[in-house]
Protein backbone atom coordinates (compact mmCIF):
# COMPACT_ATOMS: atom_id res chain seq x y z
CA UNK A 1 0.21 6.13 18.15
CA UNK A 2 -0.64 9.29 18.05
CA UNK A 3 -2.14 11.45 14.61
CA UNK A 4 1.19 13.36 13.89
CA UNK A 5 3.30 10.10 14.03
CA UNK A 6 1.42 8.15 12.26
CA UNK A 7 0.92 11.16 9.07
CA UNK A 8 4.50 11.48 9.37
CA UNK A 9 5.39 7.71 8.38
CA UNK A 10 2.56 8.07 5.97
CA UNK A 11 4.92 10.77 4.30
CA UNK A 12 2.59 13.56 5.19
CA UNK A 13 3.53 17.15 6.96
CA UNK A 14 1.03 17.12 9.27
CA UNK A 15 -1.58 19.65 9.80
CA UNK A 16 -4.70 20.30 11.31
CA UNK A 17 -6.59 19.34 7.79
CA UNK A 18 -4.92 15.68 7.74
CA UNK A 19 -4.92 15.58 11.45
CA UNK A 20 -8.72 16.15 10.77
CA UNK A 21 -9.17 13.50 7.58
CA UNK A 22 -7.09 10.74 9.82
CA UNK A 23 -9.10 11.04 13.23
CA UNK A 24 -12.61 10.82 10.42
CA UNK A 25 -11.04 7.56 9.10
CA UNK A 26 -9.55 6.09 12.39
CA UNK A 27 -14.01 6.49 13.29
CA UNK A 28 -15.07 4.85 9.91
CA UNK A 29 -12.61 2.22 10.33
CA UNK A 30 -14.03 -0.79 12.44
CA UNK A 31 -11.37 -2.08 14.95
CA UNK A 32 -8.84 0.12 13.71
CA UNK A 33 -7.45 0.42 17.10
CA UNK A 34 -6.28 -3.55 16.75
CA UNK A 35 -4.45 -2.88 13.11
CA UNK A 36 -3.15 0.39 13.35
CA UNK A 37 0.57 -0.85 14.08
CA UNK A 38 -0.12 -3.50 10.85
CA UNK A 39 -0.73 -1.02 8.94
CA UNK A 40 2.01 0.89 9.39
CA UNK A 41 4.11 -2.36 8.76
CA UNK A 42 2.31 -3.19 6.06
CA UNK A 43 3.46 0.82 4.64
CA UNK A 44 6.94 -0.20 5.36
CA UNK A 45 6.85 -3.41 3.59
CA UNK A 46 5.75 -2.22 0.21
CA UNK A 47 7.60 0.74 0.06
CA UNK A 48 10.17 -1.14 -1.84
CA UNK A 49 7.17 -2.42 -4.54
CA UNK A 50 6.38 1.14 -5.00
CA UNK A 51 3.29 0.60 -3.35
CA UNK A 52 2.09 2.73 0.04
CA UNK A 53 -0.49 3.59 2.51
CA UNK A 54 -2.53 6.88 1.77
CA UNK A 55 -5.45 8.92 3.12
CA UNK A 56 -8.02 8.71 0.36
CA UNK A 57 -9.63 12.02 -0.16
CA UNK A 58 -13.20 10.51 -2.04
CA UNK A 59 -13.64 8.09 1.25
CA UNK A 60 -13.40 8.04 5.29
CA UNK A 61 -10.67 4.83 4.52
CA UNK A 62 -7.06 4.44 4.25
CA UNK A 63 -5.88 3.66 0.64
CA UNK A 64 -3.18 1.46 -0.54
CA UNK A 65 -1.80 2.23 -3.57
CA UNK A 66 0.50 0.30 -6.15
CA UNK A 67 2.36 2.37 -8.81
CA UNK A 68 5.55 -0.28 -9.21
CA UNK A 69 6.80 0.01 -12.64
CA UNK A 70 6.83 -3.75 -13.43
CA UNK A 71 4.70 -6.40 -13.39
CA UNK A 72 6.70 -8.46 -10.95
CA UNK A 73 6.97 -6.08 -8.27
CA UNK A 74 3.30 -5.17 -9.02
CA UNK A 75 2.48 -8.85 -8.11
CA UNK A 76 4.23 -8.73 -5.28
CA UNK A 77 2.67 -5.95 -3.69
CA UNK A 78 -0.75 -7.26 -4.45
CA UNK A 79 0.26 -10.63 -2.30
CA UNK A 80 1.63 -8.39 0.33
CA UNK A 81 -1.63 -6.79 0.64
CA UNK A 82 -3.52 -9.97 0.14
CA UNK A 83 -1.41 -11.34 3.03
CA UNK A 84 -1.79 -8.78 5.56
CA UNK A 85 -5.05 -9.15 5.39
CA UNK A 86 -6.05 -12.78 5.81
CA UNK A 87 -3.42 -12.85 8.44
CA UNK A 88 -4.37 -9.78 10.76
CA UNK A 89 -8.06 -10.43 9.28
CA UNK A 90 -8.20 -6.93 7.73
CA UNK A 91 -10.89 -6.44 5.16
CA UNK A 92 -9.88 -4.90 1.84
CA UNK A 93 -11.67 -3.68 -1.39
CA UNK A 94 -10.12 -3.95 -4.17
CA UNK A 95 -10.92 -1.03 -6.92
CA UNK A 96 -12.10 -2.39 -10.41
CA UNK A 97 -9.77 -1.64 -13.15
CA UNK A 98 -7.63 -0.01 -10.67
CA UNK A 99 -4.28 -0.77 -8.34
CA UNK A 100 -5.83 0.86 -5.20
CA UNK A 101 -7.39 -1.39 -2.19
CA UNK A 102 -9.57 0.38 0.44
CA UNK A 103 -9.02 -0.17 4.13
CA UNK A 104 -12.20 -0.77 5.15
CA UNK A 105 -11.84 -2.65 8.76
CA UNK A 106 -10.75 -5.43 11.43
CA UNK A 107 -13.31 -8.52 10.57
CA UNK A 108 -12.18 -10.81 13.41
């Protein structure tokens, strides 16, 4: 998938900036050539959690971040994530006293 697809069903307008920022985190990321399509799923599935798949601008990782407005859908999100990753074996870091995972890599 190529750099302006994948921005654009991140819900960015891409430019050479992000274009930039993306190719920096697709290097950081270990195997992120065997996840890429699950994590584009995985930005689909929580969309309806209020939860989504970001570039983080303080690291070279894809962030996901949960704003739902409830508790319940909050939860949900967080087993979403937790899901994706012991099933595609995608290692996540969680952010103390926050609702933001890091992306940080394929483990398998």
């Amino acid at each position: 998938m190529d750099a302006e697809a994948i921005l654009t069903q991140l819900g960015y307008v891409p430019n050479d900036t992000l274009k930039k920022q993306l190719k920096e985190i697709q290097e950081n990321t270990p195997g992120y050539e065997k996840i890429e399509k699950h994590i584009m799923d995985l930005n689909e599935h929580l969309k309806v959690n209020n939860a989504y798949v970001a570039l983080s601008n303080t690291t070279k990782h894809l962030k996901i971040k949960v704003d739902s407005p409830t508790p319940q859908l909050a939860e949900e999100a967080h087993e979403k994530i937790k899901h994706f990753s012991q099933k595609y074996k995608v290692e996540v870091e969680k952010l103390p006293n926050k609702e933001t995972y890091y992306i940080l890599g394929f483990k398998g």
